[in-house]
N, C-alpha and C. Protein backbone atom coordinates (compact mmCIF):
# COMPACT_ATOMS: atom_id res chain seq x y z
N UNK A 1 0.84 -1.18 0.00
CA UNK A 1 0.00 0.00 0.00
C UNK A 1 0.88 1.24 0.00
N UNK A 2 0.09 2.37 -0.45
CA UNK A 2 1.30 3.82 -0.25
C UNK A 2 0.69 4.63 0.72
N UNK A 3 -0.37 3.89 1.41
CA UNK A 3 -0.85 4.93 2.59
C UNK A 3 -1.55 3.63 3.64
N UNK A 4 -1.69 3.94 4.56
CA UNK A 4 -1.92 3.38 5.59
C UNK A 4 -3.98 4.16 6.65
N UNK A 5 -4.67 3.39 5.66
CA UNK A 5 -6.35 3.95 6.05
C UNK A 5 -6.40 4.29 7.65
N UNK A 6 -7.06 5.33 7.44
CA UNK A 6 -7.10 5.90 9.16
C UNK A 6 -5.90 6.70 9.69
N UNK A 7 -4.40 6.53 8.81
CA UNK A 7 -2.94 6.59 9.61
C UNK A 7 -2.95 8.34 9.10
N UNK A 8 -1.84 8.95 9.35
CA UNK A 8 -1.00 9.87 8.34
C UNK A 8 0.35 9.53 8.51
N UNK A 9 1.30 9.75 7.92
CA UNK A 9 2.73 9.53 7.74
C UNK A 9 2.96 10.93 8.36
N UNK A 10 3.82 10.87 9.67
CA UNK A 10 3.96 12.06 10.31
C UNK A 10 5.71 12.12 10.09
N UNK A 11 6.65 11.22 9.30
CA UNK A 11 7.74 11.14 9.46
C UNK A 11 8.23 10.25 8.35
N UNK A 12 8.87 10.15 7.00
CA UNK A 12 9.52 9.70 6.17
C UNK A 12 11.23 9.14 6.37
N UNK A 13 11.50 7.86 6.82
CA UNK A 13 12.70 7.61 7.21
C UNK A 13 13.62 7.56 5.93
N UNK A 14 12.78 6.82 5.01
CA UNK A 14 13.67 6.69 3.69
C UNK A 14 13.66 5.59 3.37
N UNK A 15 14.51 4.30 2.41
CA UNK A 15 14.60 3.75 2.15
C UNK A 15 14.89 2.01 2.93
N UNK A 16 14.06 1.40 2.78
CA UNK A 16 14.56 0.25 3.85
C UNK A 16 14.80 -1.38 3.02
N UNK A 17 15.51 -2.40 3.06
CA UNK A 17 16.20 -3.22 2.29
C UNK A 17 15.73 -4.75 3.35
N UNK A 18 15.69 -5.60 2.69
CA UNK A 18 15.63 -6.87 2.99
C UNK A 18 16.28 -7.93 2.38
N UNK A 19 17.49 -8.18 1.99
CA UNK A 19 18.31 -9.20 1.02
C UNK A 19 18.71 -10.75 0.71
N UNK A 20 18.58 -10.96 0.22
CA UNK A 20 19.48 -12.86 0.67
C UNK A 20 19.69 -12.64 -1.13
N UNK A 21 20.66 -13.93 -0.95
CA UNK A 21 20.85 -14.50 -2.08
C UNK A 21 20.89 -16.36 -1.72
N UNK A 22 20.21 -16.87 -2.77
CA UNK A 22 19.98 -18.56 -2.62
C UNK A 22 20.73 -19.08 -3.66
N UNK A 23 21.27 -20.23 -3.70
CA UNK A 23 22.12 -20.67 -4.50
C UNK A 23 20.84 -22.47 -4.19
N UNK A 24 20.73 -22.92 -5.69
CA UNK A 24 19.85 -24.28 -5.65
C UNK A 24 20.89 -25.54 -5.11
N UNK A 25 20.31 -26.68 -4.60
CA UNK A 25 20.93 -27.53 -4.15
C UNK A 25 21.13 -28.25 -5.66
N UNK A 26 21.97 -29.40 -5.63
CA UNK A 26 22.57 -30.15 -6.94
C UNK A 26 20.99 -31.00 -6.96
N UNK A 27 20.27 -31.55 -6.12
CA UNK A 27 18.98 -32.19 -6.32
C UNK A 27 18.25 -31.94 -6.84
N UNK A 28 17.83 -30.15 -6.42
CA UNK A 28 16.73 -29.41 -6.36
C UNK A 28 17.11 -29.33 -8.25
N UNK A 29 18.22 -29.18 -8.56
CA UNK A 29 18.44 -28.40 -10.03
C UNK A 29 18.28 -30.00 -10.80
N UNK A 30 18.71 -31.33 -10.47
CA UNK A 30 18.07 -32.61 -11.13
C UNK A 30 16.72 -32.84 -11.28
N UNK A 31 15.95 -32.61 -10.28
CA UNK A 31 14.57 -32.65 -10.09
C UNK A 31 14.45 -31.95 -10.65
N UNK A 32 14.36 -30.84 -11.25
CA UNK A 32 13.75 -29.11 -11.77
C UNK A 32 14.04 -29.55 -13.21
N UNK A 33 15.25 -30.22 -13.30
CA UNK A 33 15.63 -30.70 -15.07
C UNK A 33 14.72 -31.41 -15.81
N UNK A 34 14.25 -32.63 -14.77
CA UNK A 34 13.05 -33.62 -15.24
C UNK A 34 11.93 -33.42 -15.37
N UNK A 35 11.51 -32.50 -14.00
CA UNK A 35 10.38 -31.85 -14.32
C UNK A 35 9.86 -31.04 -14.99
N UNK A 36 10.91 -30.52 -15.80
CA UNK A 36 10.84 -29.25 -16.82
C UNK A 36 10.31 -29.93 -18.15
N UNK A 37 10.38 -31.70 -18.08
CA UNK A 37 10.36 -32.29 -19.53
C UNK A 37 8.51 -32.57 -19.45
N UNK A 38 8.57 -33.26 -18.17
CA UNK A 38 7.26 -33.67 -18.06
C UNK A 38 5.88 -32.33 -17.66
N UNK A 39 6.56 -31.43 -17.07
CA UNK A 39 5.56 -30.12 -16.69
C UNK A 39 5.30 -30.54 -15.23
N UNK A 40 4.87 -29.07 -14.44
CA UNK A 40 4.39 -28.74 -13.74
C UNK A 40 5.18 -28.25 -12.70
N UNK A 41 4.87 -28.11 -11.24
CA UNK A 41 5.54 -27.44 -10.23
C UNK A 41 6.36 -27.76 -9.86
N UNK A 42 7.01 -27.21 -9.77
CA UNK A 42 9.08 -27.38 -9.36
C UNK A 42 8.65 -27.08 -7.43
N UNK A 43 8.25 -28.12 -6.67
CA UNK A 43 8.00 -27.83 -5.28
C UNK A 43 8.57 -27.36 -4.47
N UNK A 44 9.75 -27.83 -4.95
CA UNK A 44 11.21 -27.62 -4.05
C UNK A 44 11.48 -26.46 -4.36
N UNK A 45 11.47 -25.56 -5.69
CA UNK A 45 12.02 -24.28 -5.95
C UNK A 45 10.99 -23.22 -4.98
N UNK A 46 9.56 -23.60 -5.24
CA UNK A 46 8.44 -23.18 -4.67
C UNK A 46 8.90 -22.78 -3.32
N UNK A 47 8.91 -23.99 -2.53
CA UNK A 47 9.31 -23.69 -1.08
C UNK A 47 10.57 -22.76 -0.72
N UNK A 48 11.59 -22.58 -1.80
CA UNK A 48 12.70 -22.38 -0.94
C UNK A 48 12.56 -20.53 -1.47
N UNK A 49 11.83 -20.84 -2.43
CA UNK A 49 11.36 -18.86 -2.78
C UNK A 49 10.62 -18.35 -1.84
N UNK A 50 9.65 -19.26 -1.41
CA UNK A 50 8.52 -18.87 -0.14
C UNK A 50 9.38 -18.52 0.89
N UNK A 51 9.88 -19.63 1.60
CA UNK A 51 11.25 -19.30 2.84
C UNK A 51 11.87 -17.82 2.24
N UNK A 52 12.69 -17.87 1.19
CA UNK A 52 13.41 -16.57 1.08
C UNK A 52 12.45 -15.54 1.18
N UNK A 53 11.37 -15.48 0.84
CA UNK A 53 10.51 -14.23 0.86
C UNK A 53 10.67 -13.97 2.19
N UNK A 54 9.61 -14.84 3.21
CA UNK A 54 9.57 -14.89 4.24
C UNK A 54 10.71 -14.17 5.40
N UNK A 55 12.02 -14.39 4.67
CA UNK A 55 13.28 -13.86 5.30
C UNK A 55 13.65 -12.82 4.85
N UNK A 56 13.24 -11.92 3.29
CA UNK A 56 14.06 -10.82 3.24
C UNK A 56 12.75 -9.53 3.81
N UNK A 57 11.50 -10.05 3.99
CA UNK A 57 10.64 -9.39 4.82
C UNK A 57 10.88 -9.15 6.03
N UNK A 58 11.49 -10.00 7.14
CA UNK A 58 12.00 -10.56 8.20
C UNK A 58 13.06 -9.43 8.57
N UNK A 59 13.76 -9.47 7.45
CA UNK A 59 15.15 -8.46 7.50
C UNK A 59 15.05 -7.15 7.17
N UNK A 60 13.70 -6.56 6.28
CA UNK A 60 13.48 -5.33 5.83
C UNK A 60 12.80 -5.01 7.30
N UNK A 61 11.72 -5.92 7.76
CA UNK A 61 11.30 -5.09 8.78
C UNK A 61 11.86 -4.85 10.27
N UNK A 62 13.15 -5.32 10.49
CA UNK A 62 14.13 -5.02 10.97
C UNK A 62 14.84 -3.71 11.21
N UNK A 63 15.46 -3.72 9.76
CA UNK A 63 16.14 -2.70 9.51
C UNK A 63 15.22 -1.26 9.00
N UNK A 64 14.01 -1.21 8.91
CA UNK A 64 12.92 -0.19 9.25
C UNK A 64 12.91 -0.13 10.64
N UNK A 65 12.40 -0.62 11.10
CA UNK A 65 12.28 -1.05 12.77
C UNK A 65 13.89 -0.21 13.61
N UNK A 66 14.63 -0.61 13.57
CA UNK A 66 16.06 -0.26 14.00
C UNK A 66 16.07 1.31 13.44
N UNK A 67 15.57 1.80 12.30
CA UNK A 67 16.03 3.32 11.87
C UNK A 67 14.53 4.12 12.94
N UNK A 68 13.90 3.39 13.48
CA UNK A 68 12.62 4.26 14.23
C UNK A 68 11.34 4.00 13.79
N UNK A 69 11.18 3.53 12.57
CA UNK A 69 9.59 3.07 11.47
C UNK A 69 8.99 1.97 12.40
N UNK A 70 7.65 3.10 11.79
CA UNK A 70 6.29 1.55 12.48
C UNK A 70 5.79 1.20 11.46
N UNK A 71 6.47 1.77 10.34
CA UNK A 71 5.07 1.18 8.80
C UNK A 71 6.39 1.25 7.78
N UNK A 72 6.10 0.49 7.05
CA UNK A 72 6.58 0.24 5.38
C UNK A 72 5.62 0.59 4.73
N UNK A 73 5.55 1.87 3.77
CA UNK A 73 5.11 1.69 2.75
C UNK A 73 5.64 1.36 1.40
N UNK A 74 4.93 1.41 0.13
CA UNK A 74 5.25 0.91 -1.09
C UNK A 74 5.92 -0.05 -1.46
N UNK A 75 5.72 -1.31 -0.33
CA UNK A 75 6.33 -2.66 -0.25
C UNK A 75 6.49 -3.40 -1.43
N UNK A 76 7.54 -3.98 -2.43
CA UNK A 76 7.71 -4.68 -3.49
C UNK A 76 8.92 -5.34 -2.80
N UNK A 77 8.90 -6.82 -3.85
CA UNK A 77 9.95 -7.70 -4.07
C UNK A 77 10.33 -7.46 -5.80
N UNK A 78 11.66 -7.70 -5.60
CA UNK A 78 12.34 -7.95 -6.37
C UNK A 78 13.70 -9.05 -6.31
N UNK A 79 13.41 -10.10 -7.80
CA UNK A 79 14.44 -11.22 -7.79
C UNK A 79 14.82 -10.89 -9.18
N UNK A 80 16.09 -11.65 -8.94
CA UNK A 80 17.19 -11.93 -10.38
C UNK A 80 17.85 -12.73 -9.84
N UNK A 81 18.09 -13.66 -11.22
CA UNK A 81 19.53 -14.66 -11.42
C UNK A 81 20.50 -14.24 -11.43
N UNK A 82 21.46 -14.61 -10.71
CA UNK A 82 22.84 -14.54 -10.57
C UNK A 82 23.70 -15.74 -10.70
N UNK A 83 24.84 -15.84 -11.60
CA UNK A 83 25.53 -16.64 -12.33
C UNK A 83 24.88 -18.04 -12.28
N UNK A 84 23.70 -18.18 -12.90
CA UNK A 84 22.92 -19.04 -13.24
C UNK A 84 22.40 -19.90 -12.43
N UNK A 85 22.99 -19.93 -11.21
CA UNK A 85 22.37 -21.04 -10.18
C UNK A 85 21.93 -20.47 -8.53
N UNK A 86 22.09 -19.16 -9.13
CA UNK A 86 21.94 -18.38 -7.77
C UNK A 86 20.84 -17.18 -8.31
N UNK A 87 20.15 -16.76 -6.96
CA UNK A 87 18.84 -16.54 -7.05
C UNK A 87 18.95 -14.95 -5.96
N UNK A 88 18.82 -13.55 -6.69
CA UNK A 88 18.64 -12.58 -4.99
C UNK A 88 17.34 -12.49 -5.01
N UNK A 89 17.08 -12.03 -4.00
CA UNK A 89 15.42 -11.90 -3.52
C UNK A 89 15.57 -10.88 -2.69
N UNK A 90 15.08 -9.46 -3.17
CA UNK A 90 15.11 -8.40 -2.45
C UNK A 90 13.61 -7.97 -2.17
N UNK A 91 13.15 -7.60 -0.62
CA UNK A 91 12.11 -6.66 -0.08
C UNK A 91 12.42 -5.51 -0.15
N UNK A 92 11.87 -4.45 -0.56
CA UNK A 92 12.15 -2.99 -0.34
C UNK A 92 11.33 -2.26 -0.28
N UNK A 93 11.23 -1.09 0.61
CA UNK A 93 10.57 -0.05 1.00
C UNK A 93 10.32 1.12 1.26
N UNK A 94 9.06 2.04 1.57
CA UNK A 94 9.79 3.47 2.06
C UNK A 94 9.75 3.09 3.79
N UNK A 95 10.43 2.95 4.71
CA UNK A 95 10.30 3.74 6.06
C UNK A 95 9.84 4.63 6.55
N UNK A 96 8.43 4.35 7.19
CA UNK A 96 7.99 5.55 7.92
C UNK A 96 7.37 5.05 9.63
N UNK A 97 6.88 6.70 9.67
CA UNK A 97 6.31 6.83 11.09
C UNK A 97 5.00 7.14 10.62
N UNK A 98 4.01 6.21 10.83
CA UNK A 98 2.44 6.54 10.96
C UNK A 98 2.10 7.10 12.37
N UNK A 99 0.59 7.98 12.84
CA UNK A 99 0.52 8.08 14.07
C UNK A 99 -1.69 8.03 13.55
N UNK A 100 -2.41 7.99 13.92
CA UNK A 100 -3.66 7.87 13.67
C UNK A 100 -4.43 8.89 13.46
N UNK A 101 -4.97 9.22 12.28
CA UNK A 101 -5.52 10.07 11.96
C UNK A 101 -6.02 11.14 12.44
């Protein structure tokens, strides 16, 4: 969201980050090979994107949290491949201070 119903943003911290990078196991990338012939859900990739989400949220709202923020707005993820077997998964945000309308 870019606003928070009921809130006002009484304070703009700035920019806040959540990071990992995943590298696939040698299994996960055999399984993902085969399954790529026959179709359908790669489970294992599934889960371990879910977990990473789960953790660079974990870490953005941290490091909001630590600069003084009670709210994230304009929350997005962003991923890319990195040298083909590695995966970043970034949360990012604005940092702020809401207080109630």
């Amino acid at each position: 969201m870019n606003d928070v119903p009921g809130y006002r943003v009484t304070r703009v911290i700035g920019e806040c980050f959540g990071l990992t990078v995943r590298s696939r196991n040698v299994f996960s990338q055999m399984g993902a090979g085969l399954k790529s012939i026959v179709g359908g859900e790669l489970a294992g990739m599934t889960k371990n994107l879910q977990k990473s989400r789960e953790e660079v949220i974990g870490r953005m709202t941290k490091e909001a949290e630590s600069r003084g923020a009670n709210a994230v707005l304009a929350f997005r993820f962003d991923t890319s491949e990195m040298g083909g077997n590695w995966t970043e998964i970034c949360a990012y945000g604005t940092a702020v201070v809401v207080e109630p309308a």
